[in-house]
Protein backbone atom coordinates (compact mmCIF):
# COMPACT_ATOMS: atom_id res chain seq x y z
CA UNK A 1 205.14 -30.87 83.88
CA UNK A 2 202.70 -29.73 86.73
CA UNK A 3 202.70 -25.67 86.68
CA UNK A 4 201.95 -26.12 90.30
CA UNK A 5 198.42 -27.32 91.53
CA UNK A 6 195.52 -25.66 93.18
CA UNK A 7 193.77 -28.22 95.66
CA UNK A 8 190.22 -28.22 94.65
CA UNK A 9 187.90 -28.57 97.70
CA UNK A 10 185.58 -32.02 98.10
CA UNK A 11 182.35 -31.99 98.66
CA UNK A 12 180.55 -34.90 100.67
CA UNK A 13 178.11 -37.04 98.45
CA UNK A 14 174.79 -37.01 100.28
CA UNK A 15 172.98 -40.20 100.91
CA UNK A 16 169.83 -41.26 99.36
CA UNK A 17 168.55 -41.20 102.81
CA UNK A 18 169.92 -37.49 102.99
CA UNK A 19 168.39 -36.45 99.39
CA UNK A 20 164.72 -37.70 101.02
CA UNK A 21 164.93 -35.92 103.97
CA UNK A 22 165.63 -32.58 101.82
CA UNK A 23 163.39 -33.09 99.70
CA UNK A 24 160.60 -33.53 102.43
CA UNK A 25 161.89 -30.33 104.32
CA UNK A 26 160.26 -27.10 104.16
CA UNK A 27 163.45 -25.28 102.99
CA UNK A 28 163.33 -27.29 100.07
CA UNK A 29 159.32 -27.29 99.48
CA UNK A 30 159.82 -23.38 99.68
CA UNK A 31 162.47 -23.90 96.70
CA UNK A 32 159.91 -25.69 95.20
CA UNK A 33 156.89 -23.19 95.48
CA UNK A 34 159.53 -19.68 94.53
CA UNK A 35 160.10 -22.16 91.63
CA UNK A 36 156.92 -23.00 90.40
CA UNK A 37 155.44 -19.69 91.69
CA UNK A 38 157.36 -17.88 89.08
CA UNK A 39 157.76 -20.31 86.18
CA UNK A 40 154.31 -21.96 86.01
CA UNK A 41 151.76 -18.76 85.33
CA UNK A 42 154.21 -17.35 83.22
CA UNK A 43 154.64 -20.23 80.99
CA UNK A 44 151.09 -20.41 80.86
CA UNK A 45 150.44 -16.98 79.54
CA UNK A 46 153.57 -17.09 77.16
CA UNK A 47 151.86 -20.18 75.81
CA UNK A 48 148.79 -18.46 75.51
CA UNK A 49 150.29 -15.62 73.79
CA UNK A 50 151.82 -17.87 71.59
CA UNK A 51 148.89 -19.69 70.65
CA UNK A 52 147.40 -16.61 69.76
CA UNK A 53 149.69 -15.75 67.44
CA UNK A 54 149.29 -18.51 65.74
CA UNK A 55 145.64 -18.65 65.76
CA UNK A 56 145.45 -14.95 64.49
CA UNK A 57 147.57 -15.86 61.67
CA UNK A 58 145.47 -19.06 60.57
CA UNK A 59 142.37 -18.10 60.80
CA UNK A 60 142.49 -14.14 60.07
CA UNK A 61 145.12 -13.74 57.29
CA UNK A 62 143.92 -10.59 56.73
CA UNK A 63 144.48 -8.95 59.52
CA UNK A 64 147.64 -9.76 60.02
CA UNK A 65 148.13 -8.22 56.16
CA UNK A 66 147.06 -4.95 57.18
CA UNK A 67 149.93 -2.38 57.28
CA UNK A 68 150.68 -0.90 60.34
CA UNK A 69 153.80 1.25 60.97
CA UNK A 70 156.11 0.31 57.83
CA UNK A 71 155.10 -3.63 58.22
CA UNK A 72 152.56 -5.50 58.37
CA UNK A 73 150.62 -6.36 61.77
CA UNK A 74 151.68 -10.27 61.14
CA UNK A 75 155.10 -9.02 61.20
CA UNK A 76 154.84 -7.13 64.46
CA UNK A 77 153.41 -9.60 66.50
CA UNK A 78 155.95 -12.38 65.22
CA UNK A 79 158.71 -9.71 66.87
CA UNK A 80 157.07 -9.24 69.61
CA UNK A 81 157.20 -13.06 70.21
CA UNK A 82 161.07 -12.99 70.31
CA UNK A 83 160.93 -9.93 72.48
CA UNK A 84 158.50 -11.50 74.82
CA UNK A 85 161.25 -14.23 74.65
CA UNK A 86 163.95 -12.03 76.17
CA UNK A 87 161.78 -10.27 78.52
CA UNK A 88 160.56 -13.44 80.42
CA UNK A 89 163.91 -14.79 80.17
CA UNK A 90 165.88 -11.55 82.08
CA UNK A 91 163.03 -11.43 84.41
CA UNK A 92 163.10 -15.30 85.42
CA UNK A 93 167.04 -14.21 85.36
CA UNK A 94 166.36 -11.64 88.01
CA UNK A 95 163.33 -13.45 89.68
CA UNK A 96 166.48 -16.66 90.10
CA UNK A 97 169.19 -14.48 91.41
CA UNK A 98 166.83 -13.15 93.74
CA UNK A 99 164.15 -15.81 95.02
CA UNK A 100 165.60 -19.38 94.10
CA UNK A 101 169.42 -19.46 93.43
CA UNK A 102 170.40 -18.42 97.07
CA UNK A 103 168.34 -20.81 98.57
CA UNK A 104 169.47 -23.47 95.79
CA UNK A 105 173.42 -22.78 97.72
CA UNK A 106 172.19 -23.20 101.02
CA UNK A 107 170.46 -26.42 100.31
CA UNK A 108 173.62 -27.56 98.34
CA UNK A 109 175.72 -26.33 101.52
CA UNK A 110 173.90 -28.23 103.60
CA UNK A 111 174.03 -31.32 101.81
CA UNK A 112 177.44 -31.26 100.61
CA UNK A 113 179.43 -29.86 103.37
């Protein structure tokens, strides 16, 4: 018992041949750089921050003891890891919509009809 159907559109399957070519093209090579352009440096200095973090907290305990604002600095800094978290993840959210999903469509448009 069908409750009536809703055709669902087919998309062409590119050819290797086809996948190549894209992937040689400038629209797709500007993909590429909005891409890395955005993800690399900022997983770099996330990193970075991290590894602070962690170095702070191995090699000066005390410091990261030392009250500051109801807890302790070592507590504050391991929050503002997760908030880092969400920041960089709504702004690559934004940067996407933006910069790289749009052209993602057209590319897929192109190659799948």
């Amino acid at each position: 018992m069908s409750q009536g159907s809703t055709a669902v559109p087919t998309r062409r399957e590119p050819t290797p041949d086809e996948f190549v070519a894209m992937q040689k093209s400038t629209e797709f090579q500007e993909l590429r750089k909005a891409y890395r352009g955005f993800t690399f440096p900022v997983s770099v200095a996330f990193f970075a921050w991290y590894v602070f973090y962690v170095l702070v907290a191995t090699f000066m305990p005390d410091t990261m003891a030392k009250p500051l604002l109801g807890m302790n600095v070592g507590i504050w800094l391991g929050i503002l890891q997760f908030v880092t978290t969400f920041l960089i993840t709504w702004a690559y959210v934004v940067y996407a919509n933006k910069n790289i999903e749009p052209r993602a469509a057209h590319i897929r448009e192109e190659m799948e009809g």
